[in-house]
C-alpha atoms as a PDB file:
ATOM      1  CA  UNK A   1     105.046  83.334  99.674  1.00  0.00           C
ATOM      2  CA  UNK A   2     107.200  84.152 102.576  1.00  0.00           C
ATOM      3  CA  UNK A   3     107.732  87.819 103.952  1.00  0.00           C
ATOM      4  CA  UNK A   4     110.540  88.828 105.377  1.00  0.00           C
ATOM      5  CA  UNK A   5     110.734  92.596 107.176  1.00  0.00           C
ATOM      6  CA  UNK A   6     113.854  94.126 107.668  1.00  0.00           C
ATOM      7  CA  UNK A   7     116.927  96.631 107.252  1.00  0.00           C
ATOM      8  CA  UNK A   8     117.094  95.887 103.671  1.00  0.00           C
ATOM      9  CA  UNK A   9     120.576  98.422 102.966  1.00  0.00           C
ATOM     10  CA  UNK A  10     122.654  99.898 104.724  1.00  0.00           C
ATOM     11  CA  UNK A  11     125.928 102.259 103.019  1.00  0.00           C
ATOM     12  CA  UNK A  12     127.915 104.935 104.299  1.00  0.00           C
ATOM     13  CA  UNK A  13     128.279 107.072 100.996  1.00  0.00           C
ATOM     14  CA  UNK A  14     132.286 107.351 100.443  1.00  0.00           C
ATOM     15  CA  UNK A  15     132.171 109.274  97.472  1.00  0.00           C
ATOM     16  CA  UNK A  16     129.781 111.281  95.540  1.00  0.00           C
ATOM     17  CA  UNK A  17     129.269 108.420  92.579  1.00  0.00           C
ATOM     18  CA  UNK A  18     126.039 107.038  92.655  1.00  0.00           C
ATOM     19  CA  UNK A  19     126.118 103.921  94.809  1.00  0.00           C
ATOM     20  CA  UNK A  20     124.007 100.738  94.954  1.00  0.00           C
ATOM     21  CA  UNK A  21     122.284 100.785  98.770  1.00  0.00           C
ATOM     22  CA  UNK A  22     120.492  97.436  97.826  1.00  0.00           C
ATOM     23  CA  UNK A  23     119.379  94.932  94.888  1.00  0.00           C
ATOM     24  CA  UNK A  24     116.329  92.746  94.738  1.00  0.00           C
ATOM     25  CA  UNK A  25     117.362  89.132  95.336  1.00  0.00           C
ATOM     26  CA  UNK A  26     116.539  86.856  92.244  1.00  0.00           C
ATOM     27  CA  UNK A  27     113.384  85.057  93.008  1.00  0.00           C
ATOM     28  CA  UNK A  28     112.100  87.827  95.389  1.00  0.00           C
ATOM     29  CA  UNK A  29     109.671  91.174  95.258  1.00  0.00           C
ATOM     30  CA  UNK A  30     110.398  93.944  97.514  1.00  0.00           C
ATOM     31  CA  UNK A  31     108.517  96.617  99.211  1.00  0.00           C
ATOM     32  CA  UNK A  32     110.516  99.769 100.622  1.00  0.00           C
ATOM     33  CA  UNK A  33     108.844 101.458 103.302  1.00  0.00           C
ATOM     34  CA  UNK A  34     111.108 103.859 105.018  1.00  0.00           C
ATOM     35  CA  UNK A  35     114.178 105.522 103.414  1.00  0.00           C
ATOM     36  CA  UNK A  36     116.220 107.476 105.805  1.00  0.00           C
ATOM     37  CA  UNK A  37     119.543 109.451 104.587  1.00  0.00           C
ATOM     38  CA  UNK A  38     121.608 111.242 107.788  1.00  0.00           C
ATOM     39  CA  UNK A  39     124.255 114.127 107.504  1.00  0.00           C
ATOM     40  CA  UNK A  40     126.876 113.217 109.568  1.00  0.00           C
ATOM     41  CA  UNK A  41     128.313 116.715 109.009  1.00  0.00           C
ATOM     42  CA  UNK A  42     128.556 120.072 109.870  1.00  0.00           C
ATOM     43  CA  UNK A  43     128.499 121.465 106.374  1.00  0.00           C
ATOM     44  CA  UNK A  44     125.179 120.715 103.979  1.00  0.00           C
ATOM     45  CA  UNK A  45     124.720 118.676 101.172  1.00  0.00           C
ATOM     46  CA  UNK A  46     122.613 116.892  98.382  1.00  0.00           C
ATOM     47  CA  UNK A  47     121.435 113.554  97.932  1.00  0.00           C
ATOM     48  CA  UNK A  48     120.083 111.566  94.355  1.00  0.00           C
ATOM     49  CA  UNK A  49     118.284 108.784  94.646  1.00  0.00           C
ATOM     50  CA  UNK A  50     117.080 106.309  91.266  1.00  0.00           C
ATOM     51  CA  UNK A  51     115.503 102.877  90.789  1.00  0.00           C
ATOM     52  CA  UNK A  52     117.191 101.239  88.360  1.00  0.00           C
ATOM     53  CA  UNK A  53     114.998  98.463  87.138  1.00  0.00           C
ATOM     54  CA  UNK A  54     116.607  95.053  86.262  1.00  0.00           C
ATOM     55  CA  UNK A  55     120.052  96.887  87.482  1.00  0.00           C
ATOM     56  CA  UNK A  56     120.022  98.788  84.140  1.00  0.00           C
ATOM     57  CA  UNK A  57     122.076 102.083  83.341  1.00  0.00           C
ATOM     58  CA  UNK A  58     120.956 104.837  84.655  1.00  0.00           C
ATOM     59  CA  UNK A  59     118.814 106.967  82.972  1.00  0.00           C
ATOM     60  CA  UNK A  60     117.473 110.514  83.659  1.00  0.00           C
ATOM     61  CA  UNK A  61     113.847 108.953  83.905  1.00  0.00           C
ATOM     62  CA  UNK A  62     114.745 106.632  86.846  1.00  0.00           C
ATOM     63  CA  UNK A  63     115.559 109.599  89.592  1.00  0.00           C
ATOM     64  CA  UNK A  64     113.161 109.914  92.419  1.00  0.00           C
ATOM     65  CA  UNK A  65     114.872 112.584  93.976  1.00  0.00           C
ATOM     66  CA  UNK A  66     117.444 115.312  92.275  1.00  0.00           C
ATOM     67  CA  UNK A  67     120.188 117.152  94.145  1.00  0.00           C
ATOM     68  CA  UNK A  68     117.776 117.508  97.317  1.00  0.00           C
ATOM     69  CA  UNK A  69     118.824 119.668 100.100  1.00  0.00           C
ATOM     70  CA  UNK A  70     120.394 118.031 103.305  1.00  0.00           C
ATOM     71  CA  UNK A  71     120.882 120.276 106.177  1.00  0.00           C
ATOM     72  CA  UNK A  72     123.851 119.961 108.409  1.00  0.00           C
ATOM     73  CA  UNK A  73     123.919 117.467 110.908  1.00  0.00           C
ATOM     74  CA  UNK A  74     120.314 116.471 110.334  1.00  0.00           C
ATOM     75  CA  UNK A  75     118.330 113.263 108.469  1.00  0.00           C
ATOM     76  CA  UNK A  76     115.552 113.514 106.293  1.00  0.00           C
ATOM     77  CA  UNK A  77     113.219 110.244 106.101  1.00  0.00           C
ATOM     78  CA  UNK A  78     111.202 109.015 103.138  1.00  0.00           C
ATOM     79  CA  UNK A  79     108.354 106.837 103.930  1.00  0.00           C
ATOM     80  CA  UNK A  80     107.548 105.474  99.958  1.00  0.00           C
ATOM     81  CA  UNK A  81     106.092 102.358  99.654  1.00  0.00           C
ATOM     82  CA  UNK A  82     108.347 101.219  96.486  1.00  0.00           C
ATOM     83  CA  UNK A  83     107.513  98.014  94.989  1.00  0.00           C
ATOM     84  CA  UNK A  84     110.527  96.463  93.517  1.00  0.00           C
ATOM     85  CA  UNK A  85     110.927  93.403  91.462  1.00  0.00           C
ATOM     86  CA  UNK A  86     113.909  90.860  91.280  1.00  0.00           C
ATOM     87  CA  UNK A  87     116.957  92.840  90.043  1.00  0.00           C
ATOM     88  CA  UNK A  88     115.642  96.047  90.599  1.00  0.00           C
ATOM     89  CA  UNK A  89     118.098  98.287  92.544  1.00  0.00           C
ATOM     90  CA  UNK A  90     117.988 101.551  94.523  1.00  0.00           C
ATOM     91  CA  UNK A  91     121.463 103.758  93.889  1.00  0.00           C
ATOM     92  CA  UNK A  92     121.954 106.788  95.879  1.00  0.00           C
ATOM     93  CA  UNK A  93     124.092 109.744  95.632  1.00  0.00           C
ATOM     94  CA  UNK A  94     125.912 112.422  97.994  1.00  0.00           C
ATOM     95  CA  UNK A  95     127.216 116.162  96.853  1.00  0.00           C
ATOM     96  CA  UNK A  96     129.771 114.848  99.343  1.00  0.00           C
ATOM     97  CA  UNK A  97     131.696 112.157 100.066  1.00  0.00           C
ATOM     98  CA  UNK A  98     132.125 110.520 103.398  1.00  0.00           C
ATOM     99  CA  UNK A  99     129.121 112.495 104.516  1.00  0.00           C
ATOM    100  CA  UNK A 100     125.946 110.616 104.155  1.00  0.00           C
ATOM    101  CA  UNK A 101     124.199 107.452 105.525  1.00  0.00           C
ATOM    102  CA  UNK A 102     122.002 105.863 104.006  1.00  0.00           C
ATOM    103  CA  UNK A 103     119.427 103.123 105.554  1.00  0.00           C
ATOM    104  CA  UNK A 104     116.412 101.144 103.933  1.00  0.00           C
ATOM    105  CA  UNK A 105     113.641  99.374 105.412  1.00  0.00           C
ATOM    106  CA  UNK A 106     110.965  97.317 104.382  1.00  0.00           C
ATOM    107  CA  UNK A 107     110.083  93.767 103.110  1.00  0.00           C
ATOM    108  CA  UNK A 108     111.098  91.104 100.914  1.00  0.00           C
ATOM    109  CA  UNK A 109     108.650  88.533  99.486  1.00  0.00           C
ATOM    110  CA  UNK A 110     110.143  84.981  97.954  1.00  0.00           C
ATOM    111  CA  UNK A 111     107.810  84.128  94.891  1.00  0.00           C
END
């Protein structure tokens, strides 16, 4: 097994769809440490986040986080520890568009 730590997303949120941030190689596990999400604006927001396992539809059992509050101008940072399997995929959400950045960390492990 190799490990691999990095930035494993990065997205700039350009509309307020849910959007894939990052997808579980085939072959691979996955462990999300650190999930930041900045406002890059002067007006607040709300942010969704789900894990949709095996990249299935969404479903109202696979949000972690519901129409959370994001101040203006600010970040909020999730550490989690997520373990993800291959296929697996993290989607995230803005109550605006063009306003929100979202970044993932953490570590991928080829089985």
């Amino acid at each position: 097994m190799t490990q691999s730590y990095s930035i494993l997303g990065q997205v700039d949120l350009t509309s307020t769809a849910l959007t894939d941030v990052y997808t579980v190689p085939s072959s691979t596990e996955a462990v999300i440490s650190t999930l930041i999400l900045a406002n890059r604006t002067s007006s607040a927001t709300t942010f969704r986040i789900a894990l949709r396992p095996d990249g299935n539809s969404i479903s109202n059992s696979m949000y972690i986080a519901y129409d959370v509050p994001l101040a203006a101008n600010d970040s909020t940072t999730l550490t989690l520890g997520l373990t993800l399997d291959a296929a697996d995929v993290v989607s995230v959400e803005a109550g605006d568009a063009n306003a929100v950045s979202v970044n993932i960390s953490g570590t991928e492990i080829t089985v």
